[in-house]
PDB file of N, CA and C in Angstrom:
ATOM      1  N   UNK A   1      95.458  74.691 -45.275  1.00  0.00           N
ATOM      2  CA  UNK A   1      94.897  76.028 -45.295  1.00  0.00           C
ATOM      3  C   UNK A   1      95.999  77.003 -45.717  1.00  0.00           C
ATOM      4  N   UNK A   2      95.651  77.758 -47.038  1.00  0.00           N
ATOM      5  CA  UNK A   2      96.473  79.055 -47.018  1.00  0.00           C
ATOM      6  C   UNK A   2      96.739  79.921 -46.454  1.00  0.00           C
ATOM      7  N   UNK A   3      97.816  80.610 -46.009  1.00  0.00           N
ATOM      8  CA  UNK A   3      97.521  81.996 -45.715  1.00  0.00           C
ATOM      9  C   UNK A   3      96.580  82.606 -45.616  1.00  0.00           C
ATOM     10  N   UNK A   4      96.241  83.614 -46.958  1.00  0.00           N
ATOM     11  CA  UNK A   4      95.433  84.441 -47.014  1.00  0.00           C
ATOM     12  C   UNK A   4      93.989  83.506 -46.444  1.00  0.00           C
ATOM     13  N   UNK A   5      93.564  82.238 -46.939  1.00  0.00           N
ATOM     14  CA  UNK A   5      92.107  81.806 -45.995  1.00  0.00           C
ATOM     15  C   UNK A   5      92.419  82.158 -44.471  1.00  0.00           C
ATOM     16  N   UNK A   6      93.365  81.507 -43.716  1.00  0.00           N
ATOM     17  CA  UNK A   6      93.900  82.002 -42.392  1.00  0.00           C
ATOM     18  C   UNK A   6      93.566  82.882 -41.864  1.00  0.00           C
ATOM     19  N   UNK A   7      94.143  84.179 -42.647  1.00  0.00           N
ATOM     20  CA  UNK A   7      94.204  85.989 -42.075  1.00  0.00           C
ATOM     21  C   UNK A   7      92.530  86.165 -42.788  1.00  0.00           C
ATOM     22  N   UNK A   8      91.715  85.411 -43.545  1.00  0.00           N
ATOM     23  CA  UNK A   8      90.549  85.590 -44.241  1.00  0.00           C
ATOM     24  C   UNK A   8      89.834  85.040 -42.689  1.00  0.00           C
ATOM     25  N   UNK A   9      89.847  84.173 -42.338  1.00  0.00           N
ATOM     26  CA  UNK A   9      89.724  83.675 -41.014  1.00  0.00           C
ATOM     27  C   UNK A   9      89.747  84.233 -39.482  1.00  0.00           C
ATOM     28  N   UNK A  10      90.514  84.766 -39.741  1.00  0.00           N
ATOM     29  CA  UNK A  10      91.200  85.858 -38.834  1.00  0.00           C
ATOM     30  C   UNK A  10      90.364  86.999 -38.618  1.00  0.00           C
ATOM     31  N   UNK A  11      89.964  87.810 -39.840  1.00  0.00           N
ATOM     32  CA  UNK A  11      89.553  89.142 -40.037  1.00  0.00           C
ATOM     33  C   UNK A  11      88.645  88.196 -39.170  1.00  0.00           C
ATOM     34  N   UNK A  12      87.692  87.710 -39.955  1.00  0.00           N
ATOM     35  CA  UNK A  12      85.933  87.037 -39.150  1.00  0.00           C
ATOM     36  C   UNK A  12      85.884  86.997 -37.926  1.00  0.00           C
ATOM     37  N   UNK A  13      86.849  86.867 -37.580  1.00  0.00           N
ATOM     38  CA  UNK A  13      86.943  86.169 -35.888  1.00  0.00           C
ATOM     39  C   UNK A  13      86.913  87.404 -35.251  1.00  0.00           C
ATOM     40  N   UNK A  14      87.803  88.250 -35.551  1.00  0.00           N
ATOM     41  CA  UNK A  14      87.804  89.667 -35.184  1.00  0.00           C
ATOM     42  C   UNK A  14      86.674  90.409 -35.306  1.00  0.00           C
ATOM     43  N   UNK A  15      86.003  90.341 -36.143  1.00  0.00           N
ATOM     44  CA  UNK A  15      84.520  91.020 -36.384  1.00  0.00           C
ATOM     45  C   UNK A  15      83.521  90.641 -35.629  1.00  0.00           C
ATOM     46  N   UNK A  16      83.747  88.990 -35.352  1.00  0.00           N
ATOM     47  CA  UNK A  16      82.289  88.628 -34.431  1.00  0.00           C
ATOM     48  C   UNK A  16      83.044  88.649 -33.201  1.00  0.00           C
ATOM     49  N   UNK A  17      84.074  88.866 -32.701  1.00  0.00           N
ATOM     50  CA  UNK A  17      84.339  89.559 -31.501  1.00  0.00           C
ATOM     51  C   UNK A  17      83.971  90.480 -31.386  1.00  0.00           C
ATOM     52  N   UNK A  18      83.827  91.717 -32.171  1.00  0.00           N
ATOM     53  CA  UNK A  18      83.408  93.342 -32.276  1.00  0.00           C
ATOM     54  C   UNK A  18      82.196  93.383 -31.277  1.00  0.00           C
ATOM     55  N   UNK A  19      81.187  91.885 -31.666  1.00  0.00           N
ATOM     56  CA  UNK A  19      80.393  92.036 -31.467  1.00  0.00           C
ATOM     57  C   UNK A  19      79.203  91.876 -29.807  1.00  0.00           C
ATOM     58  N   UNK A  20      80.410  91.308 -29.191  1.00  0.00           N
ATOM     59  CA  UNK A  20      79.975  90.774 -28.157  1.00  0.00           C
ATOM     60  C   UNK A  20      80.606  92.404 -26.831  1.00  0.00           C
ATOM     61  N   UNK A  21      79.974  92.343 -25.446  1.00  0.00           N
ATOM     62  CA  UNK A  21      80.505  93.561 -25.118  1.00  0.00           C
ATOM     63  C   UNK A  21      81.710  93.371 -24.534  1.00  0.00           C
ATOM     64  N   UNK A  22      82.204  94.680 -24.317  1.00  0.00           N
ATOM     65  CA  UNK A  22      83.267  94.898 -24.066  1.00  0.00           C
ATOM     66  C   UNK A  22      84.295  94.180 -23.138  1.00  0.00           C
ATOM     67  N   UNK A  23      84.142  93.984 -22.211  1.00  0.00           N
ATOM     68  CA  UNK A  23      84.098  93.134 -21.034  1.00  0.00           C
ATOM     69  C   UNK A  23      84.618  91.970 -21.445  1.00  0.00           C
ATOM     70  N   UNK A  24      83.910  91.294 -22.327  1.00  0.00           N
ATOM     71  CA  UNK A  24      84.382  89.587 -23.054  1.00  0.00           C
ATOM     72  C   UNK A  24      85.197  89.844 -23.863  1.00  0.00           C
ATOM     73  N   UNK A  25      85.571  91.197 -24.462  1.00  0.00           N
ATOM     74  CA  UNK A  25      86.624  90.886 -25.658  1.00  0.00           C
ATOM     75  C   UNK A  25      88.004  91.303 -25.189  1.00  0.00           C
ATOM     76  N   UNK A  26      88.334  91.603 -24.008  1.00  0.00           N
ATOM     77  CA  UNK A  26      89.522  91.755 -24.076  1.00  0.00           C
ATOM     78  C   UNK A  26      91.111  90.768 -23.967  1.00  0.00           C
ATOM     79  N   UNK A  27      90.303  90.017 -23.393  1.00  0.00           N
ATOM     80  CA  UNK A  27      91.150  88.675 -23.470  1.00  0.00           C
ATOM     81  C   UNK A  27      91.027  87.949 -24.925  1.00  0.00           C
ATOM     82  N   UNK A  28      90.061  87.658 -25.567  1.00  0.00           N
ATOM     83  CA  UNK A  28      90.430  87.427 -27.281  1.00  0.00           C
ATOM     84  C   UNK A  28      91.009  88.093 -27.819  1.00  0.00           C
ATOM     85  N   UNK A  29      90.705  89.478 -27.607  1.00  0.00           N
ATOM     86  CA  UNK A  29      91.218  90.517 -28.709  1.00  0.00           C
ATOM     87  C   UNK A  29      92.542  90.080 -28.260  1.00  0.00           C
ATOM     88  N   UNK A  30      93.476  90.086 -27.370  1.00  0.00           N
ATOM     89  CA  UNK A  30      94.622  90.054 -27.002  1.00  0.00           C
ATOM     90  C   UNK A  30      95.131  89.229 -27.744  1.00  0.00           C
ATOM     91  N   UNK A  31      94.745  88.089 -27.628  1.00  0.00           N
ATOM     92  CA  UNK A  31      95.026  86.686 -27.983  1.00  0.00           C
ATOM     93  C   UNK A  31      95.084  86.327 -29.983  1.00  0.00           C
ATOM     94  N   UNK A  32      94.092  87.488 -30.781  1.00  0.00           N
ATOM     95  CA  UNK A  32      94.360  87.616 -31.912  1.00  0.00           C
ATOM     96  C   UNK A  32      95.519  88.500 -32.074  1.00  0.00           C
ATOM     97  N   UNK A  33      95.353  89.483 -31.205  1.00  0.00           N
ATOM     98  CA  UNK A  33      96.698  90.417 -31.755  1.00  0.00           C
ATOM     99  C   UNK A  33      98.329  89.623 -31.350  1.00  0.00           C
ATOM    100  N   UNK A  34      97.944  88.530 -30.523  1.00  0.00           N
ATOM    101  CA  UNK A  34      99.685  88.138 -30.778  1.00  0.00           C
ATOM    102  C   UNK A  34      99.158  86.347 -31.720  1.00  0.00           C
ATOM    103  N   UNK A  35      98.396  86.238 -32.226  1.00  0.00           N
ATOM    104  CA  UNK A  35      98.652  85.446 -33.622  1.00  0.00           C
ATOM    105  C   UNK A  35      99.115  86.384 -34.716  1.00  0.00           C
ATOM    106  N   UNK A  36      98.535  87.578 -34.848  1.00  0.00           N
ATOM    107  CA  UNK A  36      98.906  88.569 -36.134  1.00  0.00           C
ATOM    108  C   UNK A  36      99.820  88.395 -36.604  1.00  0.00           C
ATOM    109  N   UNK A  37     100.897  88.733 -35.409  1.00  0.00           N
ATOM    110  CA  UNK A  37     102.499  88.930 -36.285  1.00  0.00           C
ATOM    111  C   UNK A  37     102.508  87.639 -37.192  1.00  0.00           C
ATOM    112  N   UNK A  38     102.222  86.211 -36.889  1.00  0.00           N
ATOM    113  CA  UNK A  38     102.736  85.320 -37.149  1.00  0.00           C
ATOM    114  C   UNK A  38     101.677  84.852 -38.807  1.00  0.00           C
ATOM    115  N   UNK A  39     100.814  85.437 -38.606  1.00  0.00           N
ATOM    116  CA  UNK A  39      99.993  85.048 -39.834  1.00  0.00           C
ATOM    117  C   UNK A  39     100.541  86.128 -40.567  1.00  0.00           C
ATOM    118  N   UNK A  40     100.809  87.376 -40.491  1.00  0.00           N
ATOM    119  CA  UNK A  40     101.401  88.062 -41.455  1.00  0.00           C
ATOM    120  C   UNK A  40     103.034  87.773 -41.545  1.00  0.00           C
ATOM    121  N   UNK A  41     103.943  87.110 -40.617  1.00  0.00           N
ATOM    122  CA  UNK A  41     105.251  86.350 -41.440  1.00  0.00           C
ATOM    123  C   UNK A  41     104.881  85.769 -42.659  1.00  0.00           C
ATOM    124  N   UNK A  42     103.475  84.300 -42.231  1.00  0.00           N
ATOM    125  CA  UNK A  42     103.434  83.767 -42.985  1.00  0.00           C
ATOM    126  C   UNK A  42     102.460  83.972 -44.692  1.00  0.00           C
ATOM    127  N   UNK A  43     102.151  85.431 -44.198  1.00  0.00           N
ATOM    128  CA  UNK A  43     101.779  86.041 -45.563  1.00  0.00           C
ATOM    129  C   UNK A  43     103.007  86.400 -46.371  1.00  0.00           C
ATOM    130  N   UNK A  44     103.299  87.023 -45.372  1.00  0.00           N
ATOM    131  CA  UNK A  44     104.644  87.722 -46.599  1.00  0.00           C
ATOM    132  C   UNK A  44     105.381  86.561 -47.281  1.00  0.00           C
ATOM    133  N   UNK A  45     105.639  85.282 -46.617  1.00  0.00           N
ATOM    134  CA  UNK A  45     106.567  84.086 -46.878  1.00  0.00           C
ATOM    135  C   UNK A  45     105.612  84.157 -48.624  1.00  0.00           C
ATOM    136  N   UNK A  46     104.547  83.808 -48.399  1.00  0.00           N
ATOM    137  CA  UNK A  46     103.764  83.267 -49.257  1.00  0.00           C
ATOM    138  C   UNK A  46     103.294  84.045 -50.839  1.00  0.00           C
ATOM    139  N   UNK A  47     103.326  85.581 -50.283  1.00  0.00           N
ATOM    140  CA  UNK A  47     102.939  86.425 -51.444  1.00  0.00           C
ATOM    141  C   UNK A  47     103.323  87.551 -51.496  1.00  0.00           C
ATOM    142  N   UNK A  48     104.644  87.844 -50.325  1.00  0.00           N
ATOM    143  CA  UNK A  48     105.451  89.184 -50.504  1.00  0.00           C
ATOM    144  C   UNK A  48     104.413  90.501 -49.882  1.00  0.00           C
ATOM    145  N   UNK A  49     105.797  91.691 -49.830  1.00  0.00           N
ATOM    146  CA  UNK A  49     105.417  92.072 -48.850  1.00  0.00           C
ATOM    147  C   UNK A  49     103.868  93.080 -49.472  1.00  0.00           C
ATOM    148  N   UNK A  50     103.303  93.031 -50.113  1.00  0.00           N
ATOM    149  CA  UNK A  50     102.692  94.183 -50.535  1.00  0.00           C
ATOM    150  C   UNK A  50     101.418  93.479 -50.398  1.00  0.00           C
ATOM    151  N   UNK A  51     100.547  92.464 -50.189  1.00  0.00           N
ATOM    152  CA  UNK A  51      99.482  92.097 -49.347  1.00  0.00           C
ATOM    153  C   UNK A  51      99.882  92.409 -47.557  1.00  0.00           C
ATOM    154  N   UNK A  52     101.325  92.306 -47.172  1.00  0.00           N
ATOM    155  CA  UNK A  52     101.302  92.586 -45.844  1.00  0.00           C
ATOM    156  C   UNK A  52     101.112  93.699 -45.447  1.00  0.00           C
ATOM    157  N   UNK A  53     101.183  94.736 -46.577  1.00  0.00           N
ATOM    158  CA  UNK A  53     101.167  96.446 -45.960  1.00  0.00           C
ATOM    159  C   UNK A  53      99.338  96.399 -46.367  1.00  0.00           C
ATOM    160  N   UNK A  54      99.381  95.421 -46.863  1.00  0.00           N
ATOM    161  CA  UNK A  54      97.126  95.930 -46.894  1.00  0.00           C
ATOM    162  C   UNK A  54      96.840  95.190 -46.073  1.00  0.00           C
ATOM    163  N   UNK A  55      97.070  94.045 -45.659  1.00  0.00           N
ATOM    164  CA  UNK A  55      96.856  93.535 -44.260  1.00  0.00           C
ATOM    165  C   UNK A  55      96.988  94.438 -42.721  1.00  0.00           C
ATOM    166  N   UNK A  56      98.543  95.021 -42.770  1.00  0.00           N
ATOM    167  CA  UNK A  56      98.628  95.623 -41.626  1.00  0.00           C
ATOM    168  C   UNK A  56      97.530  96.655 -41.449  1.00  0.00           C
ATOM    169  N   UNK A  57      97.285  97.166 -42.489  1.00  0.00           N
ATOM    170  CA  UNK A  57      96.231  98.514 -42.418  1.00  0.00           C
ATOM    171  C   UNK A  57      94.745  98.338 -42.450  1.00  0.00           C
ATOM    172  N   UNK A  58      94.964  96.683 -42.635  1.00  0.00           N
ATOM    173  CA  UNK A  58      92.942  96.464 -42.033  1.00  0.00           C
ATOM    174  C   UNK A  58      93.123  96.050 -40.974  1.00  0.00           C
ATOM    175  N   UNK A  59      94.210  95.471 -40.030  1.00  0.00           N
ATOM    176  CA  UNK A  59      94.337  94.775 -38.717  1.00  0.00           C
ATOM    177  C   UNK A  59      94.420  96.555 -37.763  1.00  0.00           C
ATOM    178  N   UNK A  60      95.150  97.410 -38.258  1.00  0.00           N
ATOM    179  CA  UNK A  60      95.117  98.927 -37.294  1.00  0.00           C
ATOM    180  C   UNK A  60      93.584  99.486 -37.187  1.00  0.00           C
ATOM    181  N   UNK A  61      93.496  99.337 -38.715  1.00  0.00           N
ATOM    182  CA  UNK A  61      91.983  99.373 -38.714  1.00  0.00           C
ATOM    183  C   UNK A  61      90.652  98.489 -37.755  1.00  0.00           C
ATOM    184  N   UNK A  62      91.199  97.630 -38.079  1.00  0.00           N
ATOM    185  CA  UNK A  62      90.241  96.814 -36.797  1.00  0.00           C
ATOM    186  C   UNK A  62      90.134  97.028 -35.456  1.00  0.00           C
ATOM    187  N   UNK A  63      91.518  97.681 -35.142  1.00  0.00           N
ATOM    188  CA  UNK A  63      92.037  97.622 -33.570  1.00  0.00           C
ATOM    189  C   UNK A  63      92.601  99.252 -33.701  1.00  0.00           C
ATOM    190  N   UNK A  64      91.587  99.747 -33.937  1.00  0.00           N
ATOM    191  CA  UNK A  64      91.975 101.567 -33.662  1.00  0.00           C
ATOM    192  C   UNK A  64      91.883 101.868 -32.475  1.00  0.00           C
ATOM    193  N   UNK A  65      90.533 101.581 -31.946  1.00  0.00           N
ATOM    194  CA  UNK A  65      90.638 102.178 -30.811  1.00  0.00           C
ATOM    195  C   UNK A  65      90.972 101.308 -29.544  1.00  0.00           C
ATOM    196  N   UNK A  66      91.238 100.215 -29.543  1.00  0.00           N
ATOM    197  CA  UNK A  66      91.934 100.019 -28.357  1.00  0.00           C
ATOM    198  C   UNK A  66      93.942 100.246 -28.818  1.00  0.00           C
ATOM    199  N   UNK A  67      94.282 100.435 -30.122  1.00  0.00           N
ATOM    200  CA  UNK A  67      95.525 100.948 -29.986  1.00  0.00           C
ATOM    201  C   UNK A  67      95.523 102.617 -29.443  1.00  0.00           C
ATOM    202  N   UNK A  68      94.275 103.127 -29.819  1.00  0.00           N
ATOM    203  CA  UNK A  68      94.796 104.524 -30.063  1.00  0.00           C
ATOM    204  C   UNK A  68      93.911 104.869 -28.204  1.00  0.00           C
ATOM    205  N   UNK A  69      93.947 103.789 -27.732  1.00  0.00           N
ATOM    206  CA  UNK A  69      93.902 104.179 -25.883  1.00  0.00           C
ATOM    207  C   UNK A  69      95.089 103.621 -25.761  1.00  0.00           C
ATOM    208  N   UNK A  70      95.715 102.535 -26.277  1.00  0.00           N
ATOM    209  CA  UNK A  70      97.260 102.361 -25.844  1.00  0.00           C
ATOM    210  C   UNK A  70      98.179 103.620 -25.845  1.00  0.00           C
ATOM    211  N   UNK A  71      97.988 103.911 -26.930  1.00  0.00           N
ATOM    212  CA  UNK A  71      98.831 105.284 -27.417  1.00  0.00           C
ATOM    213  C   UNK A  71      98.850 106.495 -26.283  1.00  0.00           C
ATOM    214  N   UNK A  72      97.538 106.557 -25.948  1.00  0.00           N
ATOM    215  CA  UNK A  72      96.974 107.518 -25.050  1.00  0.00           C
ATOM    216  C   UNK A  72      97.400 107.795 -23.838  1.00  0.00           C
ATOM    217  N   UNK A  73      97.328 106.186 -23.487  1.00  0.00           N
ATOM    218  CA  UNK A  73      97.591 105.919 -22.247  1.00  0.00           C
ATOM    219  C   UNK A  73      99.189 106.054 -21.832  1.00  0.00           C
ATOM    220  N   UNK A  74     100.078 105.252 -22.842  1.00  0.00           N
ATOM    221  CA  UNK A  74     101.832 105.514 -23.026  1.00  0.00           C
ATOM    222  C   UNK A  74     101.769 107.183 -22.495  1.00  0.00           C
ATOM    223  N   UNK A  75     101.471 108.060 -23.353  1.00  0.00           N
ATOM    224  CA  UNK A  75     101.706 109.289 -23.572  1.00  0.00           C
ATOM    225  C   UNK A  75     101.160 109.979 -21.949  1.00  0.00           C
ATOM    226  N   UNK A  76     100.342 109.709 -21.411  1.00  0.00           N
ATOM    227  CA  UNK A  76     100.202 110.412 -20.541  1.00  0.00           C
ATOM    228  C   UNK A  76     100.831 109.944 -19.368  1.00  0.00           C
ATOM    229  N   UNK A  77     101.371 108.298 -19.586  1.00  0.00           N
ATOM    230  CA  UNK A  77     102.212 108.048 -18.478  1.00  0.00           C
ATOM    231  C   UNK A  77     103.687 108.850 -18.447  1.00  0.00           C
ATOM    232  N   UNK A  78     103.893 108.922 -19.796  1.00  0.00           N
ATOM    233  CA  UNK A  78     105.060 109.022 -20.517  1.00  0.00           C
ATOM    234  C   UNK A  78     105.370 110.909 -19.335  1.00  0.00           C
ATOM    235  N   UNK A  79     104.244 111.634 -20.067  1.00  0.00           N
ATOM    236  CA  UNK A  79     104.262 113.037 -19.410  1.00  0.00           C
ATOM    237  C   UNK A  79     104.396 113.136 -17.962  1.00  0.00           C
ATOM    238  N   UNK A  80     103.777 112.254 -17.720  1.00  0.00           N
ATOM    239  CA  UNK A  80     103.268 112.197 -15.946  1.00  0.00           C
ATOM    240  C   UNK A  80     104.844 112.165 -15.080  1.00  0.00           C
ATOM    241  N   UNK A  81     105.623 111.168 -15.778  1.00  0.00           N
ATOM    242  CA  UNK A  81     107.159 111.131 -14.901  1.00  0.00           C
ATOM    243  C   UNK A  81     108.222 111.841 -14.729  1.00  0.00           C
TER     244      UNK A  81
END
């Protein structure tokens, strides 16, 4: 299997997670976001870095909003101390 089928693989998996509720996806979702790094090493190995910067920006894309409650959440702990 190539790369790109892999992270092609990847996206899917992520999408029909989208789909199930909330509750069930947080332990997958987790579990794709620490394969990521490693399928995008092995993108870049394979086809350099300029599929990895369109990769990274459909994977933020995928995972907006549970980054952008991470973000949220940092920041108000961040203020709080």
């Amino acid at each position: 299997m190539t790369s790109l089928v892999a992270f092609c693989v990847w996206v899917l998996a992520t999408m029909g997670l989208a789909l199930l509720p909330i509750k069930y996806q947080i332990l997958p979702g987790l579990g794709f976001l620490l394969i990521l790094p490693v399928l995008l090493v092995w993108l870049a190995h394979d086809y350099g870095a300029l599929p990895v910067v369109v990769c990274i920006f459909a994977a933020v894309s995928l995972f907006r909003k549970p980054l952008w409650a991470l973000v949220s959440g940092a920041r108000r702990w961040i203020t709080r101390t």
